[in-house]
C-alpha atoms as a PDB file:
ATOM      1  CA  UNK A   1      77.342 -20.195  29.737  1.00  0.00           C
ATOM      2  CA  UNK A   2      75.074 -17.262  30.769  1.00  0.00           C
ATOM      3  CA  UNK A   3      71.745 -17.729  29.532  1.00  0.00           C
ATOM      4  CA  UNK A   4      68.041 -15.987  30.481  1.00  0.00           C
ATOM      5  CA  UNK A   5      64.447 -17.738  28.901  1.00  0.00           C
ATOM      6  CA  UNK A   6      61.550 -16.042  27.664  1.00  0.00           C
ATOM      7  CA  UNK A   7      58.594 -17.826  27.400  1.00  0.00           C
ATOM      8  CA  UNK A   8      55.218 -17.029  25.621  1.00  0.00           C
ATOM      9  CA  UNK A   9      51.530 -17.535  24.990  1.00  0.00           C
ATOM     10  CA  UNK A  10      48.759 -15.969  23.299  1.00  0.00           C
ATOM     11  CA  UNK A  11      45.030 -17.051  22.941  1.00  0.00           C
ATOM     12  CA  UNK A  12      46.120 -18.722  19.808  1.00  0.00           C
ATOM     13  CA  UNK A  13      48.943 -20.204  21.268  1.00  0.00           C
ATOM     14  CA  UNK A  14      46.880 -21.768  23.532  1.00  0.00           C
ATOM     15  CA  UNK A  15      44.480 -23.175  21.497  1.00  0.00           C
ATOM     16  CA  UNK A  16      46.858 -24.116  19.078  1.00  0.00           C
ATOM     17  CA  UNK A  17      49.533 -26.230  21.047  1.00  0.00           C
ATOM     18  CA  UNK A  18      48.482 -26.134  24.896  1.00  0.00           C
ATOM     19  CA  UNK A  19      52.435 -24.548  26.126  1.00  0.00           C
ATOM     20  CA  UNK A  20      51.375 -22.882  28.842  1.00  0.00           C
ATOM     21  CA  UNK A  21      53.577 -20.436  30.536  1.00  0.00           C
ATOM     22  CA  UNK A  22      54.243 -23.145  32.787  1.00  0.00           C
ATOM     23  CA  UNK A  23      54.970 -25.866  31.072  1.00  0.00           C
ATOM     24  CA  UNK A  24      58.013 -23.801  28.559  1.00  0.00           C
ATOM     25  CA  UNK A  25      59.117 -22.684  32.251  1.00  0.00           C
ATOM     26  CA  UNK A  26      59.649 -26.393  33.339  1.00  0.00           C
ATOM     27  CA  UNK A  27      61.424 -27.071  30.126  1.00  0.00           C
ATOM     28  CA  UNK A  28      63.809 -24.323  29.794  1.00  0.00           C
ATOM     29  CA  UNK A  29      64.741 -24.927  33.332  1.00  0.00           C
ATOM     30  CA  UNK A  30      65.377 -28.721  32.441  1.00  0.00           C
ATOM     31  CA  UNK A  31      67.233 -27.952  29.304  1.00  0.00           C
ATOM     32  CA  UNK A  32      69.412 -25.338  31.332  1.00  0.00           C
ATOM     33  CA  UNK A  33      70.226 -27.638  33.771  1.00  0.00           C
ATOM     34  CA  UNK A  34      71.148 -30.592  31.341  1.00  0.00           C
ATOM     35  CA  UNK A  35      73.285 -28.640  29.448  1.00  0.00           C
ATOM     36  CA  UNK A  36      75.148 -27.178  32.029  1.00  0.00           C
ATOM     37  CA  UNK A  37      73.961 -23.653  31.604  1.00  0.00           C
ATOM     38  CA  UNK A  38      73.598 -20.651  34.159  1.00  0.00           C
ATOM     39  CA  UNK A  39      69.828 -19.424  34.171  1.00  0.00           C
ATOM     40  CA  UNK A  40      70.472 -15.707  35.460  1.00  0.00           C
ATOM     41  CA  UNK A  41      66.516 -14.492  34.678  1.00  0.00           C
ATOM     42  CA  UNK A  42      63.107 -15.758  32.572  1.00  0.00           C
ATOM     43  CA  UNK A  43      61.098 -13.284  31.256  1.00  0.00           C
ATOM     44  CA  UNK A  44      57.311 -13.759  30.096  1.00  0.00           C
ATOM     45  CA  UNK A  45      54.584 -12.137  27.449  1.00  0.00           C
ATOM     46  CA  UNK A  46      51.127 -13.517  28.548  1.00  0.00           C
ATOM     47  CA  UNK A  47      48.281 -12.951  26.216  1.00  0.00           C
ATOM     48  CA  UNK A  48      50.169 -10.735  23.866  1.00  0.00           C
ATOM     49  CA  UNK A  49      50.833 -12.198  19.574  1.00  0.00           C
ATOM     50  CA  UNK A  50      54.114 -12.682  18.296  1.00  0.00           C
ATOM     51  CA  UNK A  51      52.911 -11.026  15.165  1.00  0.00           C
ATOM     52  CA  UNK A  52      52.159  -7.665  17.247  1.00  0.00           C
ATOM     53  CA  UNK A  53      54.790  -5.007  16.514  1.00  0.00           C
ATOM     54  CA  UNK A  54      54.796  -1.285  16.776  1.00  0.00           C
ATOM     55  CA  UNK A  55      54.600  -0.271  13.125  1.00  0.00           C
ATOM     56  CA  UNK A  56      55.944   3.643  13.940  1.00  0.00           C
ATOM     57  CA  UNK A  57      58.551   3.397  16.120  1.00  0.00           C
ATOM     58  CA  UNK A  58      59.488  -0.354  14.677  1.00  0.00           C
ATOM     59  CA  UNK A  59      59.753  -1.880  17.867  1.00  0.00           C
ATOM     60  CA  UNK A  60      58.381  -5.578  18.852  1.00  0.00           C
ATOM     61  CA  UNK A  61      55.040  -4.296  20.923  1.00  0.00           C
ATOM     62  CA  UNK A  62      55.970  -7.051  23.852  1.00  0.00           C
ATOM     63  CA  UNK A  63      55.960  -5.934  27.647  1.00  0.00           C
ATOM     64  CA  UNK A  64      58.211  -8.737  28.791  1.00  0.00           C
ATOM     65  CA  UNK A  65      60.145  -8.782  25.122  1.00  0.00           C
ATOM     66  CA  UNK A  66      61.210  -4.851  25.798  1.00  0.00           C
ATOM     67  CA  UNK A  67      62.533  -6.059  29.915  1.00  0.00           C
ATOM     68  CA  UNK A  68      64.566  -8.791  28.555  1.00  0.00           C
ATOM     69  CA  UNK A  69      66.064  -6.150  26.170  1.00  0.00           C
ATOM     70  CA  UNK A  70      66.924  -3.625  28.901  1.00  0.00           C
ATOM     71  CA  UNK A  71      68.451  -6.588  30.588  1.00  0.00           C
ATOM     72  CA  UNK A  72      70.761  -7.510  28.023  1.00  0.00           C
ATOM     73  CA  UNK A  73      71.887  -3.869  27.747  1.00  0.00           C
ATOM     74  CA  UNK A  74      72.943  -4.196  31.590  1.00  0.00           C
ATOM     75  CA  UNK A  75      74.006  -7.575  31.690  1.00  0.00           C
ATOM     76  CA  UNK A  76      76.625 -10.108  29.655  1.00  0.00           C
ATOM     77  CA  UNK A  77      74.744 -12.818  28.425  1.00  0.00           C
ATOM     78  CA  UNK A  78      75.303 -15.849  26.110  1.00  0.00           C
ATOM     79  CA  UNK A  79      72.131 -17.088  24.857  1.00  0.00           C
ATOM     80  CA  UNK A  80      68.381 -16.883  25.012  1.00  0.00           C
ATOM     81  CA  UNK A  81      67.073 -19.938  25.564  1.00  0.00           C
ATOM     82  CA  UNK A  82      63.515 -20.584  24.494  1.00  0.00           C
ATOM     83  CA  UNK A  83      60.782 -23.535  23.447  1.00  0.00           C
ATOM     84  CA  UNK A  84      60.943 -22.746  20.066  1.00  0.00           C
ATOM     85  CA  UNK A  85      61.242 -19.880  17.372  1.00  0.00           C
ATOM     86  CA  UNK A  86      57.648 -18.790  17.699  1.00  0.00           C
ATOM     87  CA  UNK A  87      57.308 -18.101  21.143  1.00  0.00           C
ATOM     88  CA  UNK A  88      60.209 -14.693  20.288  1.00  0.00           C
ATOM     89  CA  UNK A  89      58.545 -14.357  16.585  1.00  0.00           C
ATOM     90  CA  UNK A  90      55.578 -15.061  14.623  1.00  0.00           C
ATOM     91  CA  UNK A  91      55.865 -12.927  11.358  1.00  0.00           C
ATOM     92  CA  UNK A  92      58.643 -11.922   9.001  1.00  0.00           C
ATOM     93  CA  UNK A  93      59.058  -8.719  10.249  1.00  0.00           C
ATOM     94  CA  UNK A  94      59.195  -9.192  14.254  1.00  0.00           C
ATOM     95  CA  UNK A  95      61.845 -11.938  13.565  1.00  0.00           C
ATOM     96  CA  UNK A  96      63.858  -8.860  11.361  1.00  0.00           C
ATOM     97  CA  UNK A  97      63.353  -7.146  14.931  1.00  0.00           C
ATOM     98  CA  UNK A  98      64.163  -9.781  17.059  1.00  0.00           C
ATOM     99  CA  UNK A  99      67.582 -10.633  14.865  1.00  0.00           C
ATOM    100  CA  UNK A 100      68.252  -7.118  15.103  1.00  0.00           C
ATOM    101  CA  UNK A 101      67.864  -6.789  19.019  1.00  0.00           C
ATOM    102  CA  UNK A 102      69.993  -9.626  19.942  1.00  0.00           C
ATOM    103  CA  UNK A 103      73.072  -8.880  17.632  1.00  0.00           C
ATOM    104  CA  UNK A 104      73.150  -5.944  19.291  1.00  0.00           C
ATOM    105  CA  UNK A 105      74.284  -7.358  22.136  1.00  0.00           C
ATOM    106  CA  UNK A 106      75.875 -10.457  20.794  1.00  0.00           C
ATOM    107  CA  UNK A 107      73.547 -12.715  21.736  1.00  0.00           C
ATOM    108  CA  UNK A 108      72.497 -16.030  19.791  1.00  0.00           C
ATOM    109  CA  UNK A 109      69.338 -17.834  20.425  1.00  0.00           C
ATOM    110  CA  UNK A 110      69.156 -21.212  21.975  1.00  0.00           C
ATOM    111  CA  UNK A 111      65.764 -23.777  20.617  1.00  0.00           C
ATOM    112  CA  UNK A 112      64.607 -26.611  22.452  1.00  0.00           C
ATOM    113  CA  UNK A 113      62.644 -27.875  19.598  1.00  0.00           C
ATOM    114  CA  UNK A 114      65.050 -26.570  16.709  1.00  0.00           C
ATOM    115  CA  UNK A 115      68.243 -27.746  18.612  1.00  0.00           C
ATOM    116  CA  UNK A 116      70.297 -26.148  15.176  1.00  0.00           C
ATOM    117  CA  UNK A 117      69.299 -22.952  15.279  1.00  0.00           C
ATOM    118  CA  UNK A 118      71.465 -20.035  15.465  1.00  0.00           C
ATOM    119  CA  UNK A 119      70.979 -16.366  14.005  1.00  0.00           C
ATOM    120  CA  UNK A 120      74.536 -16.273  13.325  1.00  0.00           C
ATOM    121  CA  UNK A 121      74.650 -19.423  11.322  1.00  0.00           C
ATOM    122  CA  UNK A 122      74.706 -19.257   7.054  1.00  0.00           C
ATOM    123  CA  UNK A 123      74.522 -23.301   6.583  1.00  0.00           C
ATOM    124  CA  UNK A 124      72.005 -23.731   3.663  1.00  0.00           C
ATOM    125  CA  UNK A 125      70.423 -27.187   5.014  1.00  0.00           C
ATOM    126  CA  UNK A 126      70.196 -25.628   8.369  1.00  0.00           C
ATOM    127  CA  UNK A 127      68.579 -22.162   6.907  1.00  0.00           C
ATOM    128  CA  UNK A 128      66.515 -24.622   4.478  1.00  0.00           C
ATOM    129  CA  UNK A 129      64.864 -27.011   7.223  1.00  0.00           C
ATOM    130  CA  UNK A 130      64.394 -23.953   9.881  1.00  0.00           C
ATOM    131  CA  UNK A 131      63.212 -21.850   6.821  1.00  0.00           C
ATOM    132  CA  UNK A 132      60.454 -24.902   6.339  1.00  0.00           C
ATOM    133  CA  UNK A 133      59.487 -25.190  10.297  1.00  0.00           C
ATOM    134  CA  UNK A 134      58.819 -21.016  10.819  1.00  0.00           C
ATOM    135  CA  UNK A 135      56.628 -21.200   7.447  1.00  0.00           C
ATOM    136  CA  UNK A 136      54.710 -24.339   9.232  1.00  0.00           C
ATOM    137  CA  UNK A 137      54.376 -22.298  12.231  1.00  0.00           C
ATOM    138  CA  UNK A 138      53.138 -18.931  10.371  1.00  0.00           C
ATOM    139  CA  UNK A 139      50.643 -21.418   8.013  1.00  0.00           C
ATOM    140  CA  UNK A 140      48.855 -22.766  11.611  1.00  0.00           C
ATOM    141  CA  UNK A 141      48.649 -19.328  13.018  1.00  0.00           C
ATOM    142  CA  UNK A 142      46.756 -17.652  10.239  1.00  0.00           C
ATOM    143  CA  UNK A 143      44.696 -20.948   9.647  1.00  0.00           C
ATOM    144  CA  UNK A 144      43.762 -20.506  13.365  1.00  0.00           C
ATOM    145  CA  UNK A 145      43.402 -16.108  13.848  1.00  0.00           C
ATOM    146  CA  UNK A 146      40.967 -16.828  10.665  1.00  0.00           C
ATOM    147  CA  UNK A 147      39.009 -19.685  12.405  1.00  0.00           C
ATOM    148  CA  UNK A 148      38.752 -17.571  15.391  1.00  0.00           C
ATOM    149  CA  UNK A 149      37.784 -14.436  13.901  1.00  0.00           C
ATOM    150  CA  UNK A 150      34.786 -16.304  12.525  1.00  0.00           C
ATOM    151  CA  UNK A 151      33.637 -16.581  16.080  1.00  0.00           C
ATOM    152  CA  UNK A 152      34.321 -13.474  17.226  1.00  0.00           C
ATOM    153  CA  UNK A 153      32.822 -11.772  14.265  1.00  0.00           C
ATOM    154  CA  UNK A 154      29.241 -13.408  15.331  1.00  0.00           C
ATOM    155  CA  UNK A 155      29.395 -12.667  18.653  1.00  0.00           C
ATOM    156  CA  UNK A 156      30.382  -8.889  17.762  1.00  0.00           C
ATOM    157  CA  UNK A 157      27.114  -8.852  15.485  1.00  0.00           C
ATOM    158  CA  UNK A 158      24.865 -10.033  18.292  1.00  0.00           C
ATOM    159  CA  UNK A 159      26.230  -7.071  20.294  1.00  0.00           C
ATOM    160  CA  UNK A 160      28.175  -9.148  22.919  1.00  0.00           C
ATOM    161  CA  UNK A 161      32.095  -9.642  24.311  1.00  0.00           C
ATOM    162  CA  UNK A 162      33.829 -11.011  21.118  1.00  0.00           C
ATOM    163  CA  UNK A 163      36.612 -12.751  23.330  1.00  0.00           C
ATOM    164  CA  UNK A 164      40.437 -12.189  23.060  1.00  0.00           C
ATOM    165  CA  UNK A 165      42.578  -9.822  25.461  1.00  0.00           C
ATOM    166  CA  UNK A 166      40.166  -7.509  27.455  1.00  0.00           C
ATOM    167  CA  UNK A 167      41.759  -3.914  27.273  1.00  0.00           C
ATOM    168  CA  UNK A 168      43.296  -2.531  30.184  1.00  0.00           C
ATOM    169  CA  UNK A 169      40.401  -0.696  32.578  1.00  0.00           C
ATOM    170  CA  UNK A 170      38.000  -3.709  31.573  1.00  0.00           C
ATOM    171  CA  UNK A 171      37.130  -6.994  33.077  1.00  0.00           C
ATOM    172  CA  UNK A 172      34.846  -9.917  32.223  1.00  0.00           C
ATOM    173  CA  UNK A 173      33.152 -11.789  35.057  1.00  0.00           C
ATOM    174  CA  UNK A 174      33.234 -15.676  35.148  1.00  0.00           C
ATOM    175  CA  UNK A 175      30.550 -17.050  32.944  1.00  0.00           C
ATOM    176  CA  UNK A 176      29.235 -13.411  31.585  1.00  0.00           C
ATOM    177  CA  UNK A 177      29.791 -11.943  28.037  1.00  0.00           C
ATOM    178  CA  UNK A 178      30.225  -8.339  28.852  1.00  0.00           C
ATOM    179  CA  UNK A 179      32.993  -6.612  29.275  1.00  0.00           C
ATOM    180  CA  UNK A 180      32.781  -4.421  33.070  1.00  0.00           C
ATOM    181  CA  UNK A 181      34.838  -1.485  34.188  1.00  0.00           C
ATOM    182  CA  UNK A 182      37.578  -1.933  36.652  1.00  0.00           C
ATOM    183  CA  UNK A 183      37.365   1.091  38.617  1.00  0.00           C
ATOM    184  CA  UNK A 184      40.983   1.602  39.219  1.00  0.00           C
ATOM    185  CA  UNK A 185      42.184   0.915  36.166  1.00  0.00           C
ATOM    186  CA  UNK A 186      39.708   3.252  34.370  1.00  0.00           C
ATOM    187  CA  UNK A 187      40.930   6.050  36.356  1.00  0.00           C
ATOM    188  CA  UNK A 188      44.482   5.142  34.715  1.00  0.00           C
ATOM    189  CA  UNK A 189      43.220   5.410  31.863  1.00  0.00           C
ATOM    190  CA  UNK A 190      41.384   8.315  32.045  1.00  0.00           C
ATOM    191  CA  UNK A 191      45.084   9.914  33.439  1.00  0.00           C
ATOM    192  CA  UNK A 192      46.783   8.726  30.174  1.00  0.00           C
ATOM    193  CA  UNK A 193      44.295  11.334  28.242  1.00  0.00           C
ATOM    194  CA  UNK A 194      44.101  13.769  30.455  1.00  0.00           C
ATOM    195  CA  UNK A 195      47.999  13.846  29.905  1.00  0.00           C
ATOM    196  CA  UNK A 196      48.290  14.081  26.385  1.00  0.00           C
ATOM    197  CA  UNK A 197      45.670  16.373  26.287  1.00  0.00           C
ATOM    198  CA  UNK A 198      47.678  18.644  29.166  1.00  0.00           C
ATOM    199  CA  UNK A 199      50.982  17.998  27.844  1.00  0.00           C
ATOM    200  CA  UNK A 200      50.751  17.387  23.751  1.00  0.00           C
ATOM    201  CA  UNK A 201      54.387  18.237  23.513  1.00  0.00           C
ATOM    202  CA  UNK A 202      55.323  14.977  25.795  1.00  0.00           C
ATOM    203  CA  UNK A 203      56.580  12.184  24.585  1.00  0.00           C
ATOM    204  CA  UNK A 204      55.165   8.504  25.433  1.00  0.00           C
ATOM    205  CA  UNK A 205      58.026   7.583  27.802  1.00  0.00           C
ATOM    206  CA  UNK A 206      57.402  11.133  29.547  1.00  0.00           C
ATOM    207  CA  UNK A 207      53.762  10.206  30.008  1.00  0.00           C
ATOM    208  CA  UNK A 208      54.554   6.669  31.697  1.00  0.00           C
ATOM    209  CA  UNK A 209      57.083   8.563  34.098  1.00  0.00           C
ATOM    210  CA  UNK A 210      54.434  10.468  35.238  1.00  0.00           C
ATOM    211  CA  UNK A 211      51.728   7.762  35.544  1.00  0.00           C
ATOM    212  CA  UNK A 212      54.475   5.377  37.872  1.00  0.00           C
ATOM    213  CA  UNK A 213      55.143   8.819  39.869  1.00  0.00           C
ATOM    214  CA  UNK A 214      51.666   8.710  40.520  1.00  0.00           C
ATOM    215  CA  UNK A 215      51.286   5.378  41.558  1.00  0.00           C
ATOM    216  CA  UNK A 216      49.522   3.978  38.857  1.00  0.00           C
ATOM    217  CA  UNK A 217      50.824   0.677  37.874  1.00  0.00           C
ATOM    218  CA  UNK A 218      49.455  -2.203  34.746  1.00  0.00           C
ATOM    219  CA  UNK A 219      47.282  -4.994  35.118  1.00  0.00           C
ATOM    220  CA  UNK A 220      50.531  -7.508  36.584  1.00  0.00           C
ATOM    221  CA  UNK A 221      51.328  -4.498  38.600  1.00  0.00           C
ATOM    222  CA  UNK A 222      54.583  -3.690  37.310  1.00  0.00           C
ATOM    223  CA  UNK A 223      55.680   0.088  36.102  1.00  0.00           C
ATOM    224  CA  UNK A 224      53.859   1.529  32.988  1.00  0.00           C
ATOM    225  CA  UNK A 225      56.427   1.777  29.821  1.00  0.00           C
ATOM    226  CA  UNK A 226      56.015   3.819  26.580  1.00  0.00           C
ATOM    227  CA  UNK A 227      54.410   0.403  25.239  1.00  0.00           C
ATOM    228  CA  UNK A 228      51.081   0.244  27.173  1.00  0.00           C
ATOM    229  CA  UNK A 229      51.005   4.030  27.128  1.00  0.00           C
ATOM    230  CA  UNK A 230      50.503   3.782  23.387  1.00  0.00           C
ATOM    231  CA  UNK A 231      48.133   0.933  23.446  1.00  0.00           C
ATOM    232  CA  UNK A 232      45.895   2.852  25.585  1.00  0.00           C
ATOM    233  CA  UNK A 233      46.163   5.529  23.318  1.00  0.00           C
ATOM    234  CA  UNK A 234      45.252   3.964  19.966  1.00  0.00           C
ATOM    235  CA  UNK A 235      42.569   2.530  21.527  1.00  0.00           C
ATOM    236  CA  UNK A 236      40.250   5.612  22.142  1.00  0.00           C
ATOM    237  CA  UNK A 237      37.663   5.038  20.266  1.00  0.00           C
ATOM    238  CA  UNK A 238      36.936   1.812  22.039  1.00  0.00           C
ATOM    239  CA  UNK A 239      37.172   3.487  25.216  1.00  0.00           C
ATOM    240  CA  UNK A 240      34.674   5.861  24.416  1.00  0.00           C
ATOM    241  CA  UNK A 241      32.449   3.353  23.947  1.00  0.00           C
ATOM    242  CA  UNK A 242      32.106   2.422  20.092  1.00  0.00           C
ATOM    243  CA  UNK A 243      34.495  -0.273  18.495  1.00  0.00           C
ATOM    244  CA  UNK A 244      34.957  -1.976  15.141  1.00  0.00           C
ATOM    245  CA  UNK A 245      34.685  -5.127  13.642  1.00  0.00           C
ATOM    246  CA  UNK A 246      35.232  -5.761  10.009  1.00  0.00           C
ATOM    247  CA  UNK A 247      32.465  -3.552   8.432  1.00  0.00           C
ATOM    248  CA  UNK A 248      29.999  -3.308  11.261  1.00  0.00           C
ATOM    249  CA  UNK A 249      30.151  -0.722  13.765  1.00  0.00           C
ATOM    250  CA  UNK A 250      28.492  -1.320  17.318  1.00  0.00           C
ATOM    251  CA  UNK A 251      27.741   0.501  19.611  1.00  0.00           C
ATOM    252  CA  UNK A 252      29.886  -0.357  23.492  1.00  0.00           C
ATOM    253  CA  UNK A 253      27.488  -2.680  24.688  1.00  0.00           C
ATOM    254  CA  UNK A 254      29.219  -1.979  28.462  1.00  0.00           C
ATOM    255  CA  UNK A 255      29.294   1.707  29.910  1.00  0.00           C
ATOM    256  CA  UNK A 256      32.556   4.192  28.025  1.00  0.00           C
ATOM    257  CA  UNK A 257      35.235   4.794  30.269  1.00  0.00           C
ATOM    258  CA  UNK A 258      36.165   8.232  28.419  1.00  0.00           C
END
């Protein structure tokens, strides 16, 4: 069997369970090997929410998600093999996406932890007791994004970094609570705007063509796609230096990019 992994973590994932990138690569590895499976590629999201999905265009707003798709459109593969359900989904409507995706290319999902799961299968006690598990796993993720966002919330109020991904052309020192421009990456950004401001007519995928013509690359250093084009875009009010939380409005307490 031809199989590839994808693995996954998020700041709640972390906190939640402690899977690190590493460890779900160690295991998928060991349960390719034991079952006698060929591991062609593994493919990683780091930092990024299973919930987070690109309401618009309907698409599952994951870097490494999207590569693993465009590999399956190239290559013939049996499975993807992964720690469990959550790390490819954590709401009702990415795992609609995910189902979607796969079936498109005939493709089945292989669980670690849920060693009966298939997205093919119509058993009832196997829907029932998977069913049970992905409702666990959505319970624990809300109970911990609203324990966090306590946190966050405060430290918003008292004007400082409120934690969580730092946005692409920012950086947070060691030990320091505010957020400080990367220099190169703020000129990328600065680029994506000064493109769709140029070009209004282009589309998002246009836009990252340009930016990799130009040398600009993301934070891991790999080739811009339409995804992080769009993220930069929705978030200009943040780059121009005033950003939201709840009901309070703040102004950037770290020099505007834009």
């Amino acid at each position: 069997m031809k199989v590839i992994g994808y693995i996954r973590v998020s700041t709640q994932g972390q906190a939640k369970d402690g899977y690190s990138l590493a460890y779900q690569e160690d295991e998928i590895k060991a349960y390719c090997q034991a079952q006698g499976y060929t591991l062609l590629c593994l493919f990683k999201d780091e930092g990024i929410s299973g919930a987070k999905v690109d309401e618009e265009a309907l698409e599952i707003d994951r870097t490494g998600f999207q590569e693993m798709l465009g590999y399956l459109s190239r290559h013939q593969v049996d499975y993807v093999v992964t720690l469990n359900t959550s790390r490819l989904w954590r709401s009702d409507i990415v795992k609609v996406l995910v189902h979607r995706e796969l079936k498109k290319y005939g493709v089945d999902i292989r669980s670690i932890e849920q060693p009966q799961y298939s997205i093919y299968k119509k058993d009832p006690n196997d829907f029932l007791i998977n069913g049970l598990m992905e409702l666990l796993d959505q319970y624990q993720r809300l109970e911990i994004a609203l324990k966090l966002g306590r946190g966050r919330n405060k430290k918003a109020q008292q004007g400082g970094y409120a934690g969580g991904n730092v946005a692409f052309g920012y950086t947070v020192k060691r030990g320091q609570k505010r957020l400080v421009i990367d220099e190169t990456q703020a000129k990328t950004v600065q680029r994506v705007f000064d493109l769709r401001e140029q070009h209004p007519s282009w589309s998002l995928s246009q836009i990252a063509s340009q930016l990799n013509e130009e040398g600009h690359r993301t934070k891991q250093g790999k080739l811009f796609t339409k995804v992080q084009v769009k993220r930069i875009l929705d978030r200009k009010a943040f780059y121009s230096g005033v950003y939201r939380y709840g009901e309070i409005i703040a102004n950037g307490t770290h020099e505007a990019i834009l």
